[in-house]
N, C-alpha and C. Protein backbone atom coordinates (compact mmCIF):
# COMPACT_ATOMS: atom_id res chain seq x y z
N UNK A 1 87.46 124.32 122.90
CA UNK A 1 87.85 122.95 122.62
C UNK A 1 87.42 122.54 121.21
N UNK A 2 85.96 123.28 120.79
CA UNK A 2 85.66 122.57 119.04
C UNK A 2 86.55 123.12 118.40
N UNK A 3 87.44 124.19 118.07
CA UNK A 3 88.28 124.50 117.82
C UNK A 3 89.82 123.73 117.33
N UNK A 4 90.08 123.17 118.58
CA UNK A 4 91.31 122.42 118.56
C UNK A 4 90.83 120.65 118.24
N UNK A 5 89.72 120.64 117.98
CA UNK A 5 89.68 119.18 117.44
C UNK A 5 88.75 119.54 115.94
N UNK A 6 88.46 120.80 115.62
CA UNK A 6 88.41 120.57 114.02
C UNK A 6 89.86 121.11 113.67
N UNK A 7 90.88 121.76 114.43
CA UNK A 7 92.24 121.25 113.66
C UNK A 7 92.67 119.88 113.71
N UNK A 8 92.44 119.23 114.63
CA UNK A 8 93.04 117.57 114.76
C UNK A 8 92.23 116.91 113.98
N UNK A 9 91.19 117.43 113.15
CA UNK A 9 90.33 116.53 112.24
C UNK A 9 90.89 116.94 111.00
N UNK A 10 91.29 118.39 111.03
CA UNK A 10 91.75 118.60 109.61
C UNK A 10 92.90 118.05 109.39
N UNK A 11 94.00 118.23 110.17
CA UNK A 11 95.38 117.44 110.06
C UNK A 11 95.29 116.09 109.58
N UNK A 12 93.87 115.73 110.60
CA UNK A 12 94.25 113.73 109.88
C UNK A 12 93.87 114.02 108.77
N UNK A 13 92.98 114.47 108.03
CA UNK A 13 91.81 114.32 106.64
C UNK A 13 93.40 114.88 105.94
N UNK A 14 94.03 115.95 106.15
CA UNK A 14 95.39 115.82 105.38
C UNK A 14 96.35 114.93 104.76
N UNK A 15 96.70 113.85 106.16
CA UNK A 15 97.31 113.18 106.67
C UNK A 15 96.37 111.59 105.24
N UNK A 16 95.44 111.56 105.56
CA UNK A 16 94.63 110.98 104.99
C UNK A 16 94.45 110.83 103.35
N UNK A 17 94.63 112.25 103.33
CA UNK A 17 94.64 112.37 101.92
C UNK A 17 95.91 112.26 101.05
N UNK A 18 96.96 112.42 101.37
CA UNK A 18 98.54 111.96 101.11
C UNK A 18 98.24 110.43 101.13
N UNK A 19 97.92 109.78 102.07
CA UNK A 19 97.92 108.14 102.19
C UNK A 19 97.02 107.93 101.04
N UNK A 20 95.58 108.20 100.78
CA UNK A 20 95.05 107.75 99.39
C UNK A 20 95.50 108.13 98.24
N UNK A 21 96.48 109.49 97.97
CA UNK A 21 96.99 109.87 96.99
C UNK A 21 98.08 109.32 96.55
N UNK A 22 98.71 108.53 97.93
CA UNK A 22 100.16 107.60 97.40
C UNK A 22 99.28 105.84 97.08
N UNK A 23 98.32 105.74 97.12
CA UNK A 23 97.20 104.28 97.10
C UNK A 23 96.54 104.49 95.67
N UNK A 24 96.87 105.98 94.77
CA UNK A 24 96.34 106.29 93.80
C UNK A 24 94.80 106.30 93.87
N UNK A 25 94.27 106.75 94.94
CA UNK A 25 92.59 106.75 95.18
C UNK A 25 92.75 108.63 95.28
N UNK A 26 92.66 109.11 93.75
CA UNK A 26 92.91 110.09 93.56
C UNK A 26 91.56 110.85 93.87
N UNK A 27 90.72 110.53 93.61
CA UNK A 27 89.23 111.09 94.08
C UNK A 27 89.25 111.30 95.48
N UNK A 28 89.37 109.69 96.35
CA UNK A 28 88.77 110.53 97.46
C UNK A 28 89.84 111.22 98.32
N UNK A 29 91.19 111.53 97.57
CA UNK A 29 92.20 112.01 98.39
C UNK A 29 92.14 113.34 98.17
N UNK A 30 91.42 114.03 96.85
CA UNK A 30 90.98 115.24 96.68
C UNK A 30 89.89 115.79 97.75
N UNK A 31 88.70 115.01 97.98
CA UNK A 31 87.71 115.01 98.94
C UNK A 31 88.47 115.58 100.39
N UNK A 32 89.47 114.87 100.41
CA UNK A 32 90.30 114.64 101.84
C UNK A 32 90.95 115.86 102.10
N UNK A 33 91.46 116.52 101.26
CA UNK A 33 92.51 117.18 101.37
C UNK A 33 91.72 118.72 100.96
N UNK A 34 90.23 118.58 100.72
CA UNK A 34 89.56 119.72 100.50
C UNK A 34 89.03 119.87 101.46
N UNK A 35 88.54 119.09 102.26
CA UNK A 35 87.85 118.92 104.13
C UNK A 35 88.88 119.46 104.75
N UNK A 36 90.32 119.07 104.78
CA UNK A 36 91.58 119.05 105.58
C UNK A 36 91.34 120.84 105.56
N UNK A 37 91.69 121.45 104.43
CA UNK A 37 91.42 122.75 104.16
C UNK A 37 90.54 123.37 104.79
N UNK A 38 89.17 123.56 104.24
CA UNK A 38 88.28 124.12 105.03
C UNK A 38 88.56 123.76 106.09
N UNK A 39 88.74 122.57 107.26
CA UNK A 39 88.78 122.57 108.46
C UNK A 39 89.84 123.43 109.26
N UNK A 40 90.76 123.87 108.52
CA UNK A 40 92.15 124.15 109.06
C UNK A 40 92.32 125.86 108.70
N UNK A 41 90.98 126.35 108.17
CA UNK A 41 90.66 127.76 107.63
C UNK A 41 91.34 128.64 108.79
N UNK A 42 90.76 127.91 110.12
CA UNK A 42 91.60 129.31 111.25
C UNK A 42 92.62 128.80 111.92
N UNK A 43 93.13 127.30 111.78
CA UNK A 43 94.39 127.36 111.73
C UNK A 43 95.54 127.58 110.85
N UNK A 44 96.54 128.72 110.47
CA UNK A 44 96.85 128.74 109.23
C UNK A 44 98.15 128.19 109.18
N UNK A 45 99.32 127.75 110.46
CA UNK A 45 99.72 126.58 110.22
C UNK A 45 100.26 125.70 109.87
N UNK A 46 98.69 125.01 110.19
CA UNK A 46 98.42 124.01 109.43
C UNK A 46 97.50 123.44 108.14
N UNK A 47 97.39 125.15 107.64
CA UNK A 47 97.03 125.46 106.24
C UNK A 47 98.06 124.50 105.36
N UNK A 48 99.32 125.03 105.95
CA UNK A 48 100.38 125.06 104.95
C UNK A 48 100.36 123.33 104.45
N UNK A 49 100.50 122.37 105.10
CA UNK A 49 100.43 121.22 104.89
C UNK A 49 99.17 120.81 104.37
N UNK A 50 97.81 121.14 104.57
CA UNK A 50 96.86 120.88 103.84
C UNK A 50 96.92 121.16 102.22
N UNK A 51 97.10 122.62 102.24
CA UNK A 51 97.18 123.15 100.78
C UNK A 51 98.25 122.63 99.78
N UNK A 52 99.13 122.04 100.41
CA UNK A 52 100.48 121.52 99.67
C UNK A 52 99.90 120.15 99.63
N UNK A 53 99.54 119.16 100.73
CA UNK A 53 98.82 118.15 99.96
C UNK A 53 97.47 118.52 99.01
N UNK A 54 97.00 118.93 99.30
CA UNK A 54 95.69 119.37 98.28
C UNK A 54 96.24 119.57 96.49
N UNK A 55 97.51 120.45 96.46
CA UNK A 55 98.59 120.71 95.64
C UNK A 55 99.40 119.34 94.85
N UNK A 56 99.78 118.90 95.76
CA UNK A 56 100.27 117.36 95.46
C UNK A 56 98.62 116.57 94.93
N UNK A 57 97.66 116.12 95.05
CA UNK A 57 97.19 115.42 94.79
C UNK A 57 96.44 116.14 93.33
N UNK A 58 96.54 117.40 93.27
CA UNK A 58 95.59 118.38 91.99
C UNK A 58 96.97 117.31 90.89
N UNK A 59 98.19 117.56 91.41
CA UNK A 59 99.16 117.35 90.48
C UNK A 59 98.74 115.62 89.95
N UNK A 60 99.02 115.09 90.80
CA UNK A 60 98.62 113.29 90.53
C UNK A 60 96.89 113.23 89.93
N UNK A 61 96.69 114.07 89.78
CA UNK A 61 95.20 114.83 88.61
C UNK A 61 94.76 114.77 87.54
N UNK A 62 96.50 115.15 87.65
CA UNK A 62 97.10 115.90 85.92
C UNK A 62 96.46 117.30 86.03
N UNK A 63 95.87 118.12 87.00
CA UNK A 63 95.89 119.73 86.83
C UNK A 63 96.31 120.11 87.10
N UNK A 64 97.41 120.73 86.83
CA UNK A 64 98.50 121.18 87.32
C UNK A 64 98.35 123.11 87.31
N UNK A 65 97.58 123.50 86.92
CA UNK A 65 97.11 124.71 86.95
C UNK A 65 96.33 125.31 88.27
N UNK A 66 95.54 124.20 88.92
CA UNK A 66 94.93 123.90 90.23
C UNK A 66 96.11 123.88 91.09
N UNK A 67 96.98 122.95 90.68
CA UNK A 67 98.02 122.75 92.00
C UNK A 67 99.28 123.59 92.31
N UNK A 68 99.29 124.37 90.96
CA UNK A 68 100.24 125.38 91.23
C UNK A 68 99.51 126.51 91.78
N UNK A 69 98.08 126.96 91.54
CA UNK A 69 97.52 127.57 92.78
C UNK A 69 97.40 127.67 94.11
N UNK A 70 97.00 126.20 94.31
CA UNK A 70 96.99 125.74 95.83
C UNK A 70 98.59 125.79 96.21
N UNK A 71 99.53 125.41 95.82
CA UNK A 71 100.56 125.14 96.35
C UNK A 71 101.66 127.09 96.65
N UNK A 72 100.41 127.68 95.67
CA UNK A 72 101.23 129.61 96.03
C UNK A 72 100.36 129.73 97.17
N UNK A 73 99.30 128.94 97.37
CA UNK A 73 98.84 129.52 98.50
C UNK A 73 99.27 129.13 99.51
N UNK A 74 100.16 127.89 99.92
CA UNK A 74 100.69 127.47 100.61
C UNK A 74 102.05 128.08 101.05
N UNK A 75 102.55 128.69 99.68
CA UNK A 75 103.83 129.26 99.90
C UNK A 75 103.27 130.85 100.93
N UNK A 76 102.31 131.21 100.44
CA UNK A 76 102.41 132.67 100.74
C UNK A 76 101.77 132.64 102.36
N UNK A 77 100.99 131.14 102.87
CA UNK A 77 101.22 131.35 104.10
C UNK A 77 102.64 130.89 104.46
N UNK A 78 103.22 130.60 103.85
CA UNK A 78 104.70 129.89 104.57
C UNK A 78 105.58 131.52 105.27
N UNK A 79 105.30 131.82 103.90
CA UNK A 79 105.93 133.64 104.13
C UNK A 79 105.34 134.47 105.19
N UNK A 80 104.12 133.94 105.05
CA UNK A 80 103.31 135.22 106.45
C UNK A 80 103.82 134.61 107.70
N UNK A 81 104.04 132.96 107.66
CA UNK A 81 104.10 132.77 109.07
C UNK A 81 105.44 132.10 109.64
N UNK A 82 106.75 132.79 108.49
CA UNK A 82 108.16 132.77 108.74
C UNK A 82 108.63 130.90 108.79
N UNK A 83 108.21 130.17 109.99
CA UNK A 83 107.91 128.98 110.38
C UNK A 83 106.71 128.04 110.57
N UNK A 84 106.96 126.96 110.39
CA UNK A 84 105.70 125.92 110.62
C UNK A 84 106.41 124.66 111.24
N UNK A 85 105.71 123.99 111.97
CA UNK A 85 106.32 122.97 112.54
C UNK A 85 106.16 121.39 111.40
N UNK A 86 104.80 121.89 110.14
CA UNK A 86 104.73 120.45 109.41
C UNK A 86 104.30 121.27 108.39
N UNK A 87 105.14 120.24 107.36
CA UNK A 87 104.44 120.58 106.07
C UNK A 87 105.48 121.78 105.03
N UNK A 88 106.64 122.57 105.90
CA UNK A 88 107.19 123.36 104.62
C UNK A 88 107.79 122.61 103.53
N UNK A 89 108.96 121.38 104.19
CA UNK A 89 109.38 120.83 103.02
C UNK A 89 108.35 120.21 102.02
N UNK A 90 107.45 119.96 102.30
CA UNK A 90 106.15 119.44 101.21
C UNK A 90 105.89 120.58 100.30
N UNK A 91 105.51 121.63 100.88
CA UNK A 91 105.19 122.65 100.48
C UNK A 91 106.22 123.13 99.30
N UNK A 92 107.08 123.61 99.55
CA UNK A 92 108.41 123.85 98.68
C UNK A 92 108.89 123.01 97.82
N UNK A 93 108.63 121.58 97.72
CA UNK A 93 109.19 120.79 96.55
C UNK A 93 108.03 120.46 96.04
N UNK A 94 106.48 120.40 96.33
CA UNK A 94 104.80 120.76 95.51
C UNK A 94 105.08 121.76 94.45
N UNK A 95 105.81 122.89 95.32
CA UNK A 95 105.61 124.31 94.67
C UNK A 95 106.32 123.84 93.43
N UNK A 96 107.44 123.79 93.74
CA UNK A 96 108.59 123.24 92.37
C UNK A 96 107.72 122.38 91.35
N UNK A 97 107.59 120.99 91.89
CA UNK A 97 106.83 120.64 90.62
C UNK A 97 105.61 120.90 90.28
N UNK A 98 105.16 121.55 90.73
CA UNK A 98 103.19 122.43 90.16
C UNK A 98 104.46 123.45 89.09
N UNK A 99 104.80 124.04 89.34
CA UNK A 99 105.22 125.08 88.16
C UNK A 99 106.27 124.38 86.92
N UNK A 100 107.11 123.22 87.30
CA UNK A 100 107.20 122.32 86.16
C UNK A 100 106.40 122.04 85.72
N UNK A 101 105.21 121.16 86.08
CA UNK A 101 103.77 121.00 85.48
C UNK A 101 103.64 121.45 84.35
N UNK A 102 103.59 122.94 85.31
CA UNK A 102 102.75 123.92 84.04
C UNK A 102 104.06 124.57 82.87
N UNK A 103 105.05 123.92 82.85
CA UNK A 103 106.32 124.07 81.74
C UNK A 103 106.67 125.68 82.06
N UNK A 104 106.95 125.97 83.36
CA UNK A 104 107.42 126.91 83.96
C UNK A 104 108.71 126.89 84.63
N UNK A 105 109.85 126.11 83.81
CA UNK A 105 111.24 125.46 83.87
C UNK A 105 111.97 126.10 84.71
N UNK A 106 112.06 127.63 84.51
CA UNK A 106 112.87 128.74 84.91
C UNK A 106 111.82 129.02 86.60
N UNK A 107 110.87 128.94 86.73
CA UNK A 107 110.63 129.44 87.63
C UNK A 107 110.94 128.04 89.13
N UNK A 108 110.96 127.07 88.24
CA UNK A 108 110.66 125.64 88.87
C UNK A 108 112.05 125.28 89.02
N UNK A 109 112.92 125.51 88.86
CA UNK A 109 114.47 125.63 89.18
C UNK A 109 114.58 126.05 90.64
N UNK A 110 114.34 127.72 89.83
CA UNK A 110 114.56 129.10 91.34
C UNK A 110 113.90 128.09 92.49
N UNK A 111 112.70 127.57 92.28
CA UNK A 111 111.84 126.80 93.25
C UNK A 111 112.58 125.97 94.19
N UNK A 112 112.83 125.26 93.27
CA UNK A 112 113.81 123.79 93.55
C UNK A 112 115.39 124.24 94.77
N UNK A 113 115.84 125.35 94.03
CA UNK A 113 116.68 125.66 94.85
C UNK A 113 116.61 126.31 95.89
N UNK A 114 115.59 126.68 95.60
CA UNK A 114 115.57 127.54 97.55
C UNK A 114 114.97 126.31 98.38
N UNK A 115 113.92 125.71 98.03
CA UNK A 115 113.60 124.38 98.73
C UNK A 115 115.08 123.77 99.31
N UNK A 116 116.10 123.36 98.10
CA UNK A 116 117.24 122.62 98.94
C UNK A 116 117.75 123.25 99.68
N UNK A 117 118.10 125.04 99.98
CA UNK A 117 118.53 125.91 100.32
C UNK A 117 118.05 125.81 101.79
N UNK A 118 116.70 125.96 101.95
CA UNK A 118 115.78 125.20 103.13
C UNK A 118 116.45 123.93 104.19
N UNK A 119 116.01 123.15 103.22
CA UNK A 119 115.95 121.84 103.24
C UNK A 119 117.47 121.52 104.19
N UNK A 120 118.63 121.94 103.22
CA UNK A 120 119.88 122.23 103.96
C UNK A 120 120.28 122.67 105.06
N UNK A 121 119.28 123.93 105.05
CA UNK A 121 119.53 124.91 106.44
C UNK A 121 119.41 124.12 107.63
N UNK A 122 118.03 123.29 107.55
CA UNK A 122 117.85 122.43 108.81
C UNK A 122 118.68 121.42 108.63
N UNK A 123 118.98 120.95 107.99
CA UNK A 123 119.97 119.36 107.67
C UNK A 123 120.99 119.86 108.96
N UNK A 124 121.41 121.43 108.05
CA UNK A 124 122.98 121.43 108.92
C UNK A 124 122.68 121.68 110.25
N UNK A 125 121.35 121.67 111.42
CA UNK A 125 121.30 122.62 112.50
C UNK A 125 121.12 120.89 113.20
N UNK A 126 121.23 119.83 112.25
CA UNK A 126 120.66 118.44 112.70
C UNK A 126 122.62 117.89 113.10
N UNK A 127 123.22 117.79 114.40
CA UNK A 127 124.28 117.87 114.58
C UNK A 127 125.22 116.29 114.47
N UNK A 128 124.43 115.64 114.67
CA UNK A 128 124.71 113.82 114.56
C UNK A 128 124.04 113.39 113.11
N UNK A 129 125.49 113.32 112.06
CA UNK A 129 125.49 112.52 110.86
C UNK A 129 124.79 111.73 110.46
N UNK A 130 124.42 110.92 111.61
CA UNK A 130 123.55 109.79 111.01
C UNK A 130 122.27 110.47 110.87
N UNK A 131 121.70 110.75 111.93
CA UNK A 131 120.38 111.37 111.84
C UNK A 131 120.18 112.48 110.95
N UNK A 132 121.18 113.37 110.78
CA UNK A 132 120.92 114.07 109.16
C UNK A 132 120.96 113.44 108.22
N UNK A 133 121.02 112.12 107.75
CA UNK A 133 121.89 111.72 106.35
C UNK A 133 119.77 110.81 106.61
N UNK A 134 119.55 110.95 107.68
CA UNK A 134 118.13 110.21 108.07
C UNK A 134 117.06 111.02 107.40
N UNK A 135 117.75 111.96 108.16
CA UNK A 135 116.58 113.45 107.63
C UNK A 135 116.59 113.49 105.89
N UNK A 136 117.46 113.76 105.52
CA UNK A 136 117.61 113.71 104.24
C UNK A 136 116.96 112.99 103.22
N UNK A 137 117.21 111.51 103.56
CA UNK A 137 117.08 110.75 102.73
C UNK A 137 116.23 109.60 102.90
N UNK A 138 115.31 109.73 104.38
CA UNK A 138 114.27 108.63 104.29
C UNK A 138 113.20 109.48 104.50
N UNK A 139 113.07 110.90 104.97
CA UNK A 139 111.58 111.64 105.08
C UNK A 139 111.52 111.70 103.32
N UNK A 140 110.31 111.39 102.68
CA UNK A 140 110.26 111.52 101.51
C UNK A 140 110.74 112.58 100.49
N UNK A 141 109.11 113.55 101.23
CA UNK A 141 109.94 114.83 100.48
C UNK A 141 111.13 115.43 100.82
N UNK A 142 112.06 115.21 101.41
CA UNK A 142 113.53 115.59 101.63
C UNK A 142 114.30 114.72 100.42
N UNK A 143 113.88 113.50 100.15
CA UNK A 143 114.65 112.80 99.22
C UNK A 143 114.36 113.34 97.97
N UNK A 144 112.99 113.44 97.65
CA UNK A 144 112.70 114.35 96.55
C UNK A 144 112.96 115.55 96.13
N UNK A 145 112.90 115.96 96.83
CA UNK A 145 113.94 117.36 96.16
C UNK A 145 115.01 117.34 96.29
N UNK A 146 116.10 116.58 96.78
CA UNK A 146 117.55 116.05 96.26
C UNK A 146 117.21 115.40 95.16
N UNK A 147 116.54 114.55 94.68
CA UNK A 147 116.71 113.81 94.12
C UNK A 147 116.12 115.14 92.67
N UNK A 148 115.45 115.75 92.63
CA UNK A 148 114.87 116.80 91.42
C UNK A 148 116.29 118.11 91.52
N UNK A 149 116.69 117.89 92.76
CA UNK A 149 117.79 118.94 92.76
C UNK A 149 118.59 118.07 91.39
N UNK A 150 118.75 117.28 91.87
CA UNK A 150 120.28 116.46 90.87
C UNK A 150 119.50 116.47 89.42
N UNK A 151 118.24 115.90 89.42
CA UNK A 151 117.88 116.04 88.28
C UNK A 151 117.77 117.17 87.48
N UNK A 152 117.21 118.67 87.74
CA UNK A 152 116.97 119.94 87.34
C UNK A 152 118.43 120.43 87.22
N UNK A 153 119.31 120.44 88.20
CA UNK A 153 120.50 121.64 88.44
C UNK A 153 121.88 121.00 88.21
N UNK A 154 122.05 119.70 88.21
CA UNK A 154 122.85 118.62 88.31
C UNK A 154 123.08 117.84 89.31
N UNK A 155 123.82 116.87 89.59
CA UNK A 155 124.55 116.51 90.59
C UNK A 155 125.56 117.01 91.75
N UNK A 156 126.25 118.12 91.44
CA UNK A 156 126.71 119.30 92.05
C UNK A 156 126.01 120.17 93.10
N UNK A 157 125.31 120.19 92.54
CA UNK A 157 123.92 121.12 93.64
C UNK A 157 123.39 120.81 94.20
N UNK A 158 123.47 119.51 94.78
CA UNK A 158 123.32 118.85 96.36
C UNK A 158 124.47 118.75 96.92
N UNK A 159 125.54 119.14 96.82
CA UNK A 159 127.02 119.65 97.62
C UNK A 159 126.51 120.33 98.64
N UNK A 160 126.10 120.00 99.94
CA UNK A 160 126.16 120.29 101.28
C UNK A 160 127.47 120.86 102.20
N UNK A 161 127.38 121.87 102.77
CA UNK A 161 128.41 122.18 103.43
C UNK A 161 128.96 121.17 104.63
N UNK A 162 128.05 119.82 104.42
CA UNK A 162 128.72 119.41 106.04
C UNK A 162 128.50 117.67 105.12
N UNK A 163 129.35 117.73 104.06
CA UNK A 163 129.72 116.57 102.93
C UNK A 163 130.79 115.84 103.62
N UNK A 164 131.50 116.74 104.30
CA UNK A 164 132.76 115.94 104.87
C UNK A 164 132.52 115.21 106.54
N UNK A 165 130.94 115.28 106.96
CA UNK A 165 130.73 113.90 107.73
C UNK A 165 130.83 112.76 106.87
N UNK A 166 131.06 112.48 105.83
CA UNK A 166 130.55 111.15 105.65
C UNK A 166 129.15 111.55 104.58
N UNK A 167 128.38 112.37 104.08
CA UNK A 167 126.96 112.40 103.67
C UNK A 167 127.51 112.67 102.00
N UNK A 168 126.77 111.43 101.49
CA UNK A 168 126.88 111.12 100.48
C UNK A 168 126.44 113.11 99.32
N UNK A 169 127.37 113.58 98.49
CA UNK A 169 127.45 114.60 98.08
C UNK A 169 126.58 114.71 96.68
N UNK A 170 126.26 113.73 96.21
CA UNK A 170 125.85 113.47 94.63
C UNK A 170 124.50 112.09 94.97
């Protein structure tokens, strides 16, 4: 049982640390999101969402050398563990901008697009229009990386295969 409630402690201190990092209480959301971590060491998860906020808040820092670390480490559990139930789309549009950050244009593209590539995959498995066009465009980071898609690749490259419900294409 201590087990499964220092993951439910690490998740909130995650959870926690995103909320002070969007409040600009950049200190103690670093604190937060470094507890979230260590706590979540043997769950790996829910690594993935810690390290990508941890990633996100190095960035709102300004170290972006830190957060493009944390945020490969996030990717490379994403890879070991195929799926996660929280935290990839964070993870994948962190990754993107930690390597813009660091004026890594070309790599932060490739980034960007497999994120929407992602991002898409589930959109399209989401079968009622409304609730995809939901998914999309009110979970944050889903809006954000459309919205860096259009910015980085153009407007074109959020052309969804399932444009002709009704889901705004540009």
């Amino acid at each position: 049982m201590k087990g499964e409630w220092r993951s439910i402690e690490g998740v909130s201190r995650a959870y926690l640390a995103w909320l002070l990092r969007s409040a600009g209480e950049l200190e103690a959301a670093e604190v937060e999101a470094r507890r979230a971590v260590t706590l979540l060491e043997a769950a790996k998860p829910f690594q993935v969402v810690a390290r990508a906020t941890l990633a996100e808040v190095m960035l709102a820092r300004r170290q972006p050398s830190e957060a493009v670390a944390e945020a490969r480490e996030a990717m490379a559990l994403l890879a070991s563990l195929g799926k996660v139930e929280e935290g990839e789309e964070l993870a994948r549009l962190v990754y993107a901008r930690a390597l813009e950050a660091t004026g890594d244009h070309p790599a932060a593209c490739s980034a960007i697009t497999d994120a929407r590539d992602r991002l898409l995959a589930t959109a399209a498995r989401i079968d009622d229009p409304r609730r995809r066009e939901g998914f999309l465009q009110n979970v944050s980071e889903n809006a954000e990386t459309l919205k860096l898609v259009r910015e980085w690749l153009g407007a074109s490259a959020v052309a969804p295969a399932f444009a002709a419900d009704g889901w705004p294409s540009a």
